[in-house]
Protein backbone atom coordinates (compact mmCIF):
# COMPACT_ATOMS: atom_id res chain seq x y z
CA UNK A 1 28.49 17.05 8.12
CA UNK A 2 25.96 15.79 10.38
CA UNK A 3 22.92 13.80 11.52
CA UNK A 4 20.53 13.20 14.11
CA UNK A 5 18.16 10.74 15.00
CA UNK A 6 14.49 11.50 17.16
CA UNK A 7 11.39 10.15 17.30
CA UNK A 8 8.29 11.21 15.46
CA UNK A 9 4.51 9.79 14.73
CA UNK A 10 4.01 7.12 12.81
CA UNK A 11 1.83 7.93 9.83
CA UNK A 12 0.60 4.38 9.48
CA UNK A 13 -0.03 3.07 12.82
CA UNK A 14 0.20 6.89 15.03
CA UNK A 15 3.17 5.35 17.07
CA UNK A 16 6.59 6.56 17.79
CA UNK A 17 8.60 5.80 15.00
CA UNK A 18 12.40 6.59 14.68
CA UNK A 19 13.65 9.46 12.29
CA UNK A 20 17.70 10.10 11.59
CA UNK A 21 18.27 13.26 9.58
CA UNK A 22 21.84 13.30 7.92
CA UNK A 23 23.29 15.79 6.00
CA UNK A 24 26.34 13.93 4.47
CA UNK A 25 27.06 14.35 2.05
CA UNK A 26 23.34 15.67 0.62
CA UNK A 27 20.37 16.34 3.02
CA UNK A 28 18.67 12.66 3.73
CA UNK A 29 16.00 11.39 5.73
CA UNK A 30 15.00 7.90 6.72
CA UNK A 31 12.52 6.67 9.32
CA UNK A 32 11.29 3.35 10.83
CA UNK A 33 8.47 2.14 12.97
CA UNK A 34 9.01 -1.24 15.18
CA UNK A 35 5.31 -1.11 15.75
CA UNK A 36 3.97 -1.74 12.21
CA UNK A 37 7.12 -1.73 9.95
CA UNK A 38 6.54 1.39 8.05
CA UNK A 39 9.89 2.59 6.43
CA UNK A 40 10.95 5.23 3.60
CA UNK A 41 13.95 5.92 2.64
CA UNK A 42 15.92 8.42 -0.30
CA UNK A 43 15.90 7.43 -3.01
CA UNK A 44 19.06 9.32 -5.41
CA UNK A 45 17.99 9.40 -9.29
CA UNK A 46 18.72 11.62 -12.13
CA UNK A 47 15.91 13.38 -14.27
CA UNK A 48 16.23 12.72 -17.75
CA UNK A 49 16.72 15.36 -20.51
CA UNK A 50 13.19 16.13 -21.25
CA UNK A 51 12.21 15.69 -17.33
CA UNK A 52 14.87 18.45 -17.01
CA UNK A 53 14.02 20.97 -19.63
CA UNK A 54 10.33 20.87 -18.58
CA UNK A 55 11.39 21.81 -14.94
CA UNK A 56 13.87 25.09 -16.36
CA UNK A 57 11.51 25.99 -18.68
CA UNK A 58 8.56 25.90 -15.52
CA UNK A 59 11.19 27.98 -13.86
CA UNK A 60 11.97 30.28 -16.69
CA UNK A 61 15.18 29.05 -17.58
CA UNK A 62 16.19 28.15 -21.05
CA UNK A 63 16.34 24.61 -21.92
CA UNK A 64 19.51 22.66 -22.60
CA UNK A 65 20.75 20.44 -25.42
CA UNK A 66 22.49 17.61 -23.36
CA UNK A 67 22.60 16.46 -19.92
CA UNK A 68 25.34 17.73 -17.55
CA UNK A 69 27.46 14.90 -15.94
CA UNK A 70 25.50 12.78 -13.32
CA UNK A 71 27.28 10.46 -11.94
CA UNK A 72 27.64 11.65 -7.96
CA UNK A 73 25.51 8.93 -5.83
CA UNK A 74 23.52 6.95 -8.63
């Protein structure tokens, strides 16, 4: 488990902006600009059944009846 932090463009504003990279305990990635106050951030969620089934079936896997558990960082 790690992270790292360096600086990258702004997409807003075309400043420096700072980036951290973390990988604990799921790849994340957050940035922030001082010049103009652009910010993102993860966001952890959980598809719902039907959101689910559409992406297995897209990827040619069968579709299930009910969700798995999904409780880790919600």
């Amino acid at each position: 488990m790690s992270s790292h932090s360096y600086g990258e463009m702004c997409p807003n504003c075309g400043k420096n902006m700072d980036v951290t990279d973390s990988n604990n305990p799921y790849p994340q990635r957050s940035c922030q600009c001082i010049s103009c106050g652009f910010t993102a951030f993860m966001e952890v969620e959980y598809m719902d059944l039907e959101e689910l089934n559409e992406l297995r079936e897209e990827g040619d896997f069968e579709p299930i009846a009910t969700l798995p558990k999904q409780e880790f960082g919600v």
